[in-house]
Every structure is written in C-alpha cells, then in structure tokens.
PDB file of N, CA and C in Angstrom:
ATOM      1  N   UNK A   1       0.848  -1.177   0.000  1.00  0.00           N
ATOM      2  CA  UNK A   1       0.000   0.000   0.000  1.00  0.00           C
ATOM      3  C   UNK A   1       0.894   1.240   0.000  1.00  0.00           C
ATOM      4  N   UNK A   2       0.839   2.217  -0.979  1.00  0.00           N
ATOM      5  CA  UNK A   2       1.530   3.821  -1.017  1.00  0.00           C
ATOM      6  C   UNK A   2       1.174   4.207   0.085  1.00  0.00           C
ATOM      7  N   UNK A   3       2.320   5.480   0.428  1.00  0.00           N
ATOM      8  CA  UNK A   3       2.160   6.023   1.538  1.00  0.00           C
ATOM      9  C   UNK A   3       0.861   7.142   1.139  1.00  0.00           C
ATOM     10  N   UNK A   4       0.257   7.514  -0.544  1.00  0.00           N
ATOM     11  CA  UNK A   4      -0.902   8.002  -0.479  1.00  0.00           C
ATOM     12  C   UNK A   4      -2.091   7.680  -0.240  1.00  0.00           C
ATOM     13  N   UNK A   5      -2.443   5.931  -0.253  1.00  0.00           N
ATOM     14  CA  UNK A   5      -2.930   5.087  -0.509  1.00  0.00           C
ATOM     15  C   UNK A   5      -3.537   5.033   1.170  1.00  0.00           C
ATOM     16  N   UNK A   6      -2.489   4.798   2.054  1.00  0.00           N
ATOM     17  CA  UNK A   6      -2.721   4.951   3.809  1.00  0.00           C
ATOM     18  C   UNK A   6      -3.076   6.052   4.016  1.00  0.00           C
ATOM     19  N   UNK A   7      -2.460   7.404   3.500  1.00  0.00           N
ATOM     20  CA  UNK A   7      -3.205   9.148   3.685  1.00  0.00           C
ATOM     21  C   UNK A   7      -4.584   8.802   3.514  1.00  0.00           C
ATOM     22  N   UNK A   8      -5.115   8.467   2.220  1.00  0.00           N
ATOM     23  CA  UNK A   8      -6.602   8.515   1.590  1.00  0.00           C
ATOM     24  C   UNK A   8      -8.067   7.816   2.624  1.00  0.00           C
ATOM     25  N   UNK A   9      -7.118   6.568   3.067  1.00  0.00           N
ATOM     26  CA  UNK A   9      -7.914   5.556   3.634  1.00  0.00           C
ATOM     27  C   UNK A   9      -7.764   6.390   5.137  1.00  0.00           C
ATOM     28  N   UNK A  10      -6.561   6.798   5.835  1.00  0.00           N
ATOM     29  CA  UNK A  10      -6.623   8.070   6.791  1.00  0.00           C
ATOM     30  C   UNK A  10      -7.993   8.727   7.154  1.00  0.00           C
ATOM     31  N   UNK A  11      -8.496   9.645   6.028  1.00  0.00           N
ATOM     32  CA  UNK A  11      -8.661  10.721   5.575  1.00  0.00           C
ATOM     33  C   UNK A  11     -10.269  10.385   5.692  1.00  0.00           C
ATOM     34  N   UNK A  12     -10.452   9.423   4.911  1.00  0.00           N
ATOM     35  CA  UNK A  12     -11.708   9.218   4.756  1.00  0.00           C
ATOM     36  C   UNK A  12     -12.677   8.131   5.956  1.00  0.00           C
ATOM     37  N   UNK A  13     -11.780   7.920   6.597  1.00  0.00           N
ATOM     38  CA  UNK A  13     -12.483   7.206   7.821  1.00  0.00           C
ATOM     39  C   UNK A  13     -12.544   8.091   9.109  1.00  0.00           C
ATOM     40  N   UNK A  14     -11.738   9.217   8.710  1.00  0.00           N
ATOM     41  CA  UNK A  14     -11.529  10.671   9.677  1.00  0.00           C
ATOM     42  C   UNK A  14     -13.027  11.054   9.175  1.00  0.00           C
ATOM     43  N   UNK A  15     -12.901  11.260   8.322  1.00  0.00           N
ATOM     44  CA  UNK A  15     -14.450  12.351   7.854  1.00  0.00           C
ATOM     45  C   UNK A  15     -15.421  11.077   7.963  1.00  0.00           C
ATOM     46  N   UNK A  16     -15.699   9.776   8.985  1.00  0.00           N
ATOM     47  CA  UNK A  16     -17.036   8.715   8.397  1.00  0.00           C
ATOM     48  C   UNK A  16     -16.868   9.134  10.014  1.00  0.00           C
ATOM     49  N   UNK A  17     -15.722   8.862  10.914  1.00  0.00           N
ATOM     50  CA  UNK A  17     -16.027   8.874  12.346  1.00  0.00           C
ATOM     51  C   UNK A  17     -16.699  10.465  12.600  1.00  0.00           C
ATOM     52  N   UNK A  18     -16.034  11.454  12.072  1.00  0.00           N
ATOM     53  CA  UNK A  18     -17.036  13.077  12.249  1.00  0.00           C
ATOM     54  C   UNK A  18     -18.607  12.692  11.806  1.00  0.00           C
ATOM     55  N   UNK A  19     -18.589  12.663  10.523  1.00  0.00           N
ATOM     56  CA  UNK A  19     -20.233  12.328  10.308  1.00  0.00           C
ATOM     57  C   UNK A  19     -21.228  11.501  11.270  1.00  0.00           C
ATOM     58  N   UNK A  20     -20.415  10.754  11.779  1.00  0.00           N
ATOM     59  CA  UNK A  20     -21.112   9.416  12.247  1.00  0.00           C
ATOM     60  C   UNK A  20     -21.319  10.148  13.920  1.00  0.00           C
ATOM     61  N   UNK A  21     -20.470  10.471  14.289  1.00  0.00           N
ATOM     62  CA  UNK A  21     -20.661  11.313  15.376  1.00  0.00           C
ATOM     63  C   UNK A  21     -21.673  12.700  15.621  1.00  0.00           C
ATOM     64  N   UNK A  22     -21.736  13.713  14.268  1.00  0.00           N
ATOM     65  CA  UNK A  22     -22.618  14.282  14.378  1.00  0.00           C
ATOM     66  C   UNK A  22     -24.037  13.889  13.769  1.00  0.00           C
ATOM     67  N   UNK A  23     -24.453  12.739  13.652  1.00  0.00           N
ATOM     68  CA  UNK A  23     -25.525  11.768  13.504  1.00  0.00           C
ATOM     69  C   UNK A  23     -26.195  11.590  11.631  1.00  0.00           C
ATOM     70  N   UNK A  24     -24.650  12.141  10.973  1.00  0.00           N
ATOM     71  CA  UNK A  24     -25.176  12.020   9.741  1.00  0.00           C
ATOM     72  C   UNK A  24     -25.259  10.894   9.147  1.00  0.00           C
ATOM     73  N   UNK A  25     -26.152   9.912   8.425  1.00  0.00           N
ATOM     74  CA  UNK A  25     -26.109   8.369   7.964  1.00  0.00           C
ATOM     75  C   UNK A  25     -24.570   8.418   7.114  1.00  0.00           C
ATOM     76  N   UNK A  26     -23.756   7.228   7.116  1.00  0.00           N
ATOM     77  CA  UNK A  26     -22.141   7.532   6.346  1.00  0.00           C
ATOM     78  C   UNK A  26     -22.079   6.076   6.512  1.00  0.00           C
ATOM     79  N   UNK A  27     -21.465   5.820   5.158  1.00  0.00           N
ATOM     80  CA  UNK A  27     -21.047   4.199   4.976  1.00  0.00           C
ATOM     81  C   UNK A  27     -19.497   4.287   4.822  1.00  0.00           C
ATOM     82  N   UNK A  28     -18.698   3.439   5.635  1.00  0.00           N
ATOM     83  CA  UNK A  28     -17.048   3.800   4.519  1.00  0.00           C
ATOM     84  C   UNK A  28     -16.412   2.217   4.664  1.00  0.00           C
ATOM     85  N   UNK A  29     -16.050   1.891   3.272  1.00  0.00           N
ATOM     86  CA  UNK A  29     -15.183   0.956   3.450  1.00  0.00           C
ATOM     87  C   UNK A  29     -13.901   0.697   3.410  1.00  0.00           C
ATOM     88  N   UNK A  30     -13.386   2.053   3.944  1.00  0.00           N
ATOM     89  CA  UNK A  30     -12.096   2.417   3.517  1.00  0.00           C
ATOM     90  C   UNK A  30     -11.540   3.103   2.526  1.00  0.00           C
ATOM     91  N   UNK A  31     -11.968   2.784   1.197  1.00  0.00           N
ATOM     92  CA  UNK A  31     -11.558   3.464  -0.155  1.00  0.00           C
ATOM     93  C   UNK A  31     -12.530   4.097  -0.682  1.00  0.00           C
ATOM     94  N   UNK A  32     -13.851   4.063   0.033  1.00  0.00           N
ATOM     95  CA  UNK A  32     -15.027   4.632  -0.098  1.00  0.00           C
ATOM     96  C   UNK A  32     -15.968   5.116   0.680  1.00  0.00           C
ATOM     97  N   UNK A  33     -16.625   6.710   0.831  1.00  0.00           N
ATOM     98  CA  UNK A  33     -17.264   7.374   1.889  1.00  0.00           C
ATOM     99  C   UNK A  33     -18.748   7.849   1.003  1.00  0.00           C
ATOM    100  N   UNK A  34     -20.132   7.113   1.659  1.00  0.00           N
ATOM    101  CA  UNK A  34     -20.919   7.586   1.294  1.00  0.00           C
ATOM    102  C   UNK A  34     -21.805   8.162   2.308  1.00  0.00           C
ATOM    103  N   UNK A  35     -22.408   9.296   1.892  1.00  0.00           N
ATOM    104  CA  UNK A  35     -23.434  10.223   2.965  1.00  0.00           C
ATOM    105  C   UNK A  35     -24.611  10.554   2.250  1.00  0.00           C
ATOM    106  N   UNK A  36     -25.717   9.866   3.005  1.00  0.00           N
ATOM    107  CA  UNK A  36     -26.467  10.580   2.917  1.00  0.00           C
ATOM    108  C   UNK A  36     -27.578  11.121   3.706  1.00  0.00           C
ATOM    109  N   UNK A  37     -27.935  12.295   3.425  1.00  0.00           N
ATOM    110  CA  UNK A  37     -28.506  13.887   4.210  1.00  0.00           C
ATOM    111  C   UNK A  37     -29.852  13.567   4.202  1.00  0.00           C
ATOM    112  N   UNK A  38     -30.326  13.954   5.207  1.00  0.00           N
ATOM    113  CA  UNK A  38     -32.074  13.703   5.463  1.00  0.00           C
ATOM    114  C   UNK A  38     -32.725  14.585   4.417  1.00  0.00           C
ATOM    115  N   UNK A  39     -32.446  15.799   3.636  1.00  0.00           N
ATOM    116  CA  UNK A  39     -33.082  16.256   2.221  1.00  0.00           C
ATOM    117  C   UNK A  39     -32.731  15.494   1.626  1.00  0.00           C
ATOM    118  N   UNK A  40     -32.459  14.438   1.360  1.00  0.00           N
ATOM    119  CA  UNK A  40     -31.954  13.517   0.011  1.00  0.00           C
ATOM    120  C   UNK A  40     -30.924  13.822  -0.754  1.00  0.00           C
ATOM    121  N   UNK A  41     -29.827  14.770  -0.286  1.00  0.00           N
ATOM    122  CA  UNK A  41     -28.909  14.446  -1.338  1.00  0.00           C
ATOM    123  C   UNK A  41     -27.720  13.489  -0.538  1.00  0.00           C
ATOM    124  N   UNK A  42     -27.082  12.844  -1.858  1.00  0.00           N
ATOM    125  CA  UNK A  42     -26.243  12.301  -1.668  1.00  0.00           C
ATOM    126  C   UNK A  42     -24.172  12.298  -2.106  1.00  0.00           C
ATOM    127  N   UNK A  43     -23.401  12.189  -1.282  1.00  0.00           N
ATOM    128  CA  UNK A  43     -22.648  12.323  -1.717  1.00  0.00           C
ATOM    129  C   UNK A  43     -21.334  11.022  -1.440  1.00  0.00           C
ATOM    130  N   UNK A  44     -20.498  11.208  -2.709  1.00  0.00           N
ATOM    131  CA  UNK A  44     -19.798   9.598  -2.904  1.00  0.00           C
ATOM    132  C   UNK A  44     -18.733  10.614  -2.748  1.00  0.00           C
ATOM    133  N   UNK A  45     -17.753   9.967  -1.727  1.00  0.00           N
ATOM    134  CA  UNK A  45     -16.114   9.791  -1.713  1.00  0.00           C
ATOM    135  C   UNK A  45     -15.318   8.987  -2.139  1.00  0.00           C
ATOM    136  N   UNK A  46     -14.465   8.811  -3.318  1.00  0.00           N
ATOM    137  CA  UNK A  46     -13.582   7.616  -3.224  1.00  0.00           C
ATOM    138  C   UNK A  46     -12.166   7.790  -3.453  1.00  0.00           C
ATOM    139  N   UNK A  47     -10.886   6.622  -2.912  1.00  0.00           N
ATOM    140  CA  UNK A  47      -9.751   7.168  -3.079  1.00  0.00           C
ATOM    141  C   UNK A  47      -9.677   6.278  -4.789  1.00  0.00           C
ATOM    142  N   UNK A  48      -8.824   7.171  -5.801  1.00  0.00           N
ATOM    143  CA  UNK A  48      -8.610   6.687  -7.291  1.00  0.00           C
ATOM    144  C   UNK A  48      -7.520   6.974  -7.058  1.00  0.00           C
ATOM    145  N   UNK A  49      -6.838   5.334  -6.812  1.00  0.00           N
ATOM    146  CA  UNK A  49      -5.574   4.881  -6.701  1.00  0.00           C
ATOM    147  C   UNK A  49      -4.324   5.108  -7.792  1.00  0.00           C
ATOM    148  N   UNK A  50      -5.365   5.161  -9.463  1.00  0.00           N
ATOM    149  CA  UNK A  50      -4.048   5.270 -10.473  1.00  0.00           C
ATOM    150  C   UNK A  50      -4.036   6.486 -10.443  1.00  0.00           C
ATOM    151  N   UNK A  51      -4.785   8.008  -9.706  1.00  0.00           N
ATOM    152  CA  UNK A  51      -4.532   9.180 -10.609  1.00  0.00           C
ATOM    153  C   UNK A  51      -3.830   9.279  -8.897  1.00  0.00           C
ATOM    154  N   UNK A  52      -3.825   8.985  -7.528  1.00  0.00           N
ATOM    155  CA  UNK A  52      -3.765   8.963  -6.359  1.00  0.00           C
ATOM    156  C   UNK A  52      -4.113  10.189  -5.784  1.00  0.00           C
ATOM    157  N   UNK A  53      -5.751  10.555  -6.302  1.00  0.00           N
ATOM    158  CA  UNK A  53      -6.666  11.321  -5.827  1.00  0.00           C
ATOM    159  C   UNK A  53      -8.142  10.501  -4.737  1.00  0.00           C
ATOM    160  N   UNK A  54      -8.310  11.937  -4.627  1.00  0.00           N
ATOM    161  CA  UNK A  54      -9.336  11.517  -3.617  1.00  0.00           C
ATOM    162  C   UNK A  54     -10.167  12.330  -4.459  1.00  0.00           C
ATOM    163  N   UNK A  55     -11.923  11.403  -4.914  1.00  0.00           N
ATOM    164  CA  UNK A  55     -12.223  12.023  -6.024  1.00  0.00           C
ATOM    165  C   UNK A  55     -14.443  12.649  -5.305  1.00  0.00           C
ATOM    166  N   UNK A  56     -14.547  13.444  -5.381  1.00  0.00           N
ATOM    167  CA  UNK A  56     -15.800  13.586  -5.028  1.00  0.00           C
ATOM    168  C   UNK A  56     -16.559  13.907  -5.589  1.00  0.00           C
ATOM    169  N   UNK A  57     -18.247  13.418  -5.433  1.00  0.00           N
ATOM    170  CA  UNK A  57     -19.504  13.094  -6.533  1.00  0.00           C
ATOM    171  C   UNK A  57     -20.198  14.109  -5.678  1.00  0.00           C
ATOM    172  N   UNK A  58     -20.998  15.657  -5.412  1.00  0.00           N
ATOM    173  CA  UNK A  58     -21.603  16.247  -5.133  1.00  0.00           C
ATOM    174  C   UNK A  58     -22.268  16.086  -5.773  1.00  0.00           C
ATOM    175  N   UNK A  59     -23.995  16.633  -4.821  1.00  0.00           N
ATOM    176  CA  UNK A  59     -25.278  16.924  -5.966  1.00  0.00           C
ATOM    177  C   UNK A  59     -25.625  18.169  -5.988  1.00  0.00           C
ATOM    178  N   UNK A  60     -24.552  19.232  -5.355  1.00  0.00           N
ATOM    179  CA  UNK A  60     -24.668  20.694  -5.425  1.00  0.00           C
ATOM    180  C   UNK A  60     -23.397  21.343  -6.751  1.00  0.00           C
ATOM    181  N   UNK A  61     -22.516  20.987  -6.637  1.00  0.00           N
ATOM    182  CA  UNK A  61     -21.112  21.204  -7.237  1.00  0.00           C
ATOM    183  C   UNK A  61     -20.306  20.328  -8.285  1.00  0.00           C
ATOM    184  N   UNK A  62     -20.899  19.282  -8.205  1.00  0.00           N
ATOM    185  CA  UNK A  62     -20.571  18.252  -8.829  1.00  0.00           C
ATOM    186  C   UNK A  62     -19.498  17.578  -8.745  1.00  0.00           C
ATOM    187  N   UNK A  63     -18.631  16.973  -9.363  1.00  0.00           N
ATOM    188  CA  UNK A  63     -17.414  16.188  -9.321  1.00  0.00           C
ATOM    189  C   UNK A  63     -15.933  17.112  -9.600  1.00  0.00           C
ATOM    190  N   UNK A  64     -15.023  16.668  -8.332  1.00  0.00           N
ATOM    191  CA  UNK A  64     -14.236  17.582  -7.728  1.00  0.00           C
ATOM    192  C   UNK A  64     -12.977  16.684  -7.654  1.00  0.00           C
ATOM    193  N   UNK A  65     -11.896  16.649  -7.783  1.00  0.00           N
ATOM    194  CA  UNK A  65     -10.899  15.671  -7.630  1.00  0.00           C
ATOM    195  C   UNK A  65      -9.609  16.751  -7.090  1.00  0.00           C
ATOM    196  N   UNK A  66      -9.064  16.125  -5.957  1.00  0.00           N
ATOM    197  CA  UNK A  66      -8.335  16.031  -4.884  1.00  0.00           C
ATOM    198  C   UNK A  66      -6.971  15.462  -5.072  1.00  0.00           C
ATOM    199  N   UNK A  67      -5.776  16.144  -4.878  1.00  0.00           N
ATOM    200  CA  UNK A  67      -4.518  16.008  -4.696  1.00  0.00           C
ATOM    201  C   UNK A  67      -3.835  16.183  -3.239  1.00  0.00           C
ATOM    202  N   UNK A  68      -2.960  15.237  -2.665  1.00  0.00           N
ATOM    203  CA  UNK A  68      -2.401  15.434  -1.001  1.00  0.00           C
ATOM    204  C   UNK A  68      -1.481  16.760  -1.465  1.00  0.00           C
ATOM    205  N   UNK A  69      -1.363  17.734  -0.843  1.00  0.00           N
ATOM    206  CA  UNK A  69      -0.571  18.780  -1.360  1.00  0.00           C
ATOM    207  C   UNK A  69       0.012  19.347   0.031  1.00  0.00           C
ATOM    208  N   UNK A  70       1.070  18.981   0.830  1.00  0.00           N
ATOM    209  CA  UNK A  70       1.772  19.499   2.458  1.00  0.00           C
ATOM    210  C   UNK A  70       0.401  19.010   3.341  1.00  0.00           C
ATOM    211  N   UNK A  71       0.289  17.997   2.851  1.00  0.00           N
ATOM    212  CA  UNK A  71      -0.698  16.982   4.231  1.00  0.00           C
ATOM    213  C   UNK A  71      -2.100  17.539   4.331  1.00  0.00           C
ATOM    214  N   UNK A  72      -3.152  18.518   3.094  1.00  0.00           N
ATOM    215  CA  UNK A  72      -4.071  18.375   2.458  1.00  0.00           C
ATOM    216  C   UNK A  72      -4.498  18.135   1.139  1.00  0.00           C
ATOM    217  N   UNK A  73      -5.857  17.485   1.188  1.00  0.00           N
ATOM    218  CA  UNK A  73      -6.389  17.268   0.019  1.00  0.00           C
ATOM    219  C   UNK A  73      -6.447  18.680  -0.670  1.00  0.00           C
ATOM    220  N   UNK A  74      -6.075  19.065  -1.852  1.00  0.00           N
ATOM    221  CA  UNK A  74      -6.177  19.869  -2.387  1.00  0.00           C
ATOM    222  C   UNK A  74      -6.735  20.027  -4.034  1.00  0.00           C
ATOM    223  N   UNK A  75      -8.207  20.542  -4.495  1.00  0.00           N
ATOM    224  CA  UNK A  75      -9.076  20.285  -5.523  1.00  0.00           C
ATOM    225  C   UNK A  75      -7.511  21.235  -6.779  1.00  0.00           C
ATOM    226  N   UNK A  76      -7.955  19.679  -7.238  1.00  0.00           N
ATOM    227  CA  UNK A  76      -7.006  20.119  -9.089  1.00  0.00           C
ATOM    228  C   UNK A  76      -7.372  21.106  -9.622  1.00  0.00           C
ATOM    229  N   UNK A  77      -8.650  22.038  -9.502  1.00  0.00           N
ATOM    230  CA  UNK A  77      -9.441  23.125  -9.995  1.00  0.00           C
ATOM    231  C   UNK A  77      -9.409  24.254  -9.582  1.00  0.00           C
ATOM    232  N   UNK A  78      -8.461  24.682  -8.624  1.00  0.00           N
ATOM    233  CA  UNK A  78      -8.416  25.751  -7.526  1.00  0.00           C
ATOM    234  C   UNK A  78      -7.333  25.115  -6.417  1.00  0.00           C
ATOM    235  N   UNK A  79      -7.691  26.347  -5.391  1.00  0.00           N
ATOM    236  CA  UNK A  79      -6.754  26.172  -3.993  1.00  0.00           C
ATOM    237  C   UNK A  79      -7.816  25.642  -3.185  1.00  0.00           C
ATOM    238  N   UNK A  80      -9.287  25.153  -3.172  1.00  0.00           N
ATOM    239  CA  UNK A  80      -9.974  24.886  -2.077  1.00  0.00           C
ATOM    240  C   UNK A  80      -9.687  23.097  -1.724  1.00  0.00           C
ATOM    241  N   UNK A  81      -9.968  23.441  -0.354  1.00  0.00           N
ATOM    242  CA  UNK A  81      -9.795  21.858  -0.013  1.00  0.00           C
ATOM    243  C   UNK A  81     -10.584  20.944  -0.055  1.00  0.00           C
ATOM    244  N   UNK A  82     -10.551  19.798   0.146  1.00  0.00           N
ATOM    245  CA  UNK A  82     -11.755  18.883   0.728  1.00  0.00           C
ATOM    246  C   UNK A  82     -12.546  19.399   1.941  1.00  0.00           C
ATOM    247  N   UNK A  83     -11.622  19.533   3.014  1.00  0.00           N
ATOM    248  CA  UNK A  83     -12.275  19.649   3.816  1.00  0.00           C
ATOM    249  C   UNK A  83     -13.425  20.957   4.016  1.00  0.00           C
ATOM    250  N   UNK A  84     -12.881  22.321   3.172  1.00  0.00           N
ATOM    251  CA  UNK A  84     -13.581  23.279   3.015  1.00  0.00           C
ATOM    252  C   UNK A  84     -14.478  23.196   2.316  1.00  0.00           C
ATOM    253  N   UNK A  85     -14.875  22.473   1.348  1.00  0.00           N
ATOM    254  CA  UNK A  85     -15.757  22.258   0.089  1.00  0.00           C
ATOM    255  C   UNK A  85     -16.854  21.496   1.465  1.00  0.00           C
ATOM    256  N   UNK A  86     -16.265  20.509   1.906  1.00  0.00           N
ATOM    257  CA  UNK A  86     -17.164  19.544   2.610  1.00  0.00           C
ATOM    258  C   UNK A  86     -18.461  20.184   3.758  1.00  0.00           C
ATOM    259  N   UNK A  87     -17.541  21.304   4.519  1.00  0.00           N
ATOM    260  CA  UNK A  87     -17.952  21.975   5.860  1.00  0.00           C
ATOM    261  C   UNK A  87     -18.713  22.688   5.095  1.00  0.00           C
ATOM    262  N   UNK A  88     -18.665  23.507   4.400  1.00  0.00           N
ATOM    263  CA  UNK A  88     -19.589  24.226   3.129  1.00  0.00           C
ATOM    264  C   UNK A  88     -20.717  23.366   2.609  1.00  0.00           C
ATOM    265  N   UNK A  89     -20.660  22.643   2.342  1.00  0.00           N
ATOM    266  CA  UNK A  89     -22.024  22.141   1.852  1.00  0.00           C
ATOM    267  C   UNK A  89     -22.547  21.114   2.569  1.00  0.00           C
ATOM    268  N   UNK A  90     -22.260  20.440   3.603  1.00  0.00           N
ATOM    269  CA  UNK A  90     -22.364  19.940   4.700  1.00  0.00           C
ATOM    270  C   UNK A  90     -22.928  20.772   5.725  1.00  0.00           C
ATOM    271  N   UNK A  91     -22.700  22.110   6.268  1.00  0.00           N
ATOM    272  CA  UNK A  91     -23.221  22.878   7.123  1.00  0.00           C
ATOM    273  C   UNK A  91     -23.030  21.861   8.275  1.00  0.00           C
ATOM    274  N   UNK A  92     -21.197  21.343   8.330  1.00  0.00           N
ATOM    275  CA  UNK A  92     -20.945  20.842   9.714  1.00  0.00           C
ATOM    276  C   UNK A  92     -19.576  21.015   9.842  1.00  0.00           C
ATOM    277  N   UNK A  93     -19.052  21.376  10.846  1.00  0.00           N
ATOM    278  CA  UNK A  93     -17.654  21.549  11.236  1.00  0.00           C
ATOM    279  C   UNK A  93     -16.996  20.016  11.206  1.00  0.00           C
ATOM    280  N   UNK A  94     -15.595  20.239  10.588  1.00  0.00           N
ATOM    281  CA  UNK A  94     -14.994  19.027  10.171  1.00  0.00           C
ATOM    282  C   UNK A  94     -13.301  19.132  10.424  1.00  0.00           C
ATOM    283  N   UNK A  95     -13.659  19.833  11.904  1.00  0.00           N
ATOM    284  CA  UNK A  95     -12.309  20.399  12.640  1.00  0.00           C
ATOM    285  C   UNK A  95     -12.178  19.323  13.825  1.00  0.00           C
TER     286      UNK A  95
END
C-alpha cells in the first residue's frame, strides 16, 4: 500500500467517524465514503488509486478531484480543499 494510498484511507475514515458522530447516515469501506442527508442528497467519496486522488460526486457542485498537497487534500481546480468544500455544503464543522 503507497504512503498516499494509507493518507486517503486516513482521511476518509476521519471524515465517516465526524459524520457518524454528528448523527449524519455515512457508509465507509475504507476506499469509499458515502453520505447521505435527510433532504436527500447524496454524496460519494472515493480514493482513485491510479490518478492517487481523492475524487468527489456532489449533488450541489458536482465532481471535484483532490490532490495530497503538504498533508491536504487539495481540488485540481483551484486552492480549495476537501475539507472546506465539505464543511460548506455539509453545514458541519470538520475540525
């Protein structure tokens, strides 16, 4: 397993134990984080091992892909993070 490969799987069981704690429904099997929100939307996390992104399926923003950049995820499309994109449309702290 890459040392991005352990970051990703990190990362995303960090953000299933927050959700799960602030009582949001969250499935993760490690390489994969799904949520979904009592309005019905849903959103897919997964780590994509050949590009070694962390890649995300919004139903507000749409699909967003993630680079580790000094120990954050950082969107290929801009300077915003995962975690900022997330707390943003989530309307939950992910500190």
């Amino acid at each position: 397993m890459s040392p991005l490969s352990v970051e990703a799987f990190r990362t995303l069981n960090f953000l299933f134990e927050i959700l799960e704690n602030a009582g949001v429904d969250a499935e993760c099997d490690g390489y994969s984080l799904a949520i979904d929100l009592p309005d019905g939307r849903h959103y897919l996390l997964n780590y994509h091992g050949v590009t070694q992104q962390i890649w995300l399926a919004s139903p507000l923003t749409g699909a967003h892909h993630f680079k580790l950049h000094e120990g954050e995820w950082i969107s290929t499309r801009g300077s915003d993070t995962l975690m900022n994109i997330l707390e943003t449309e989530l309307a939950i702290s992910l500190s």
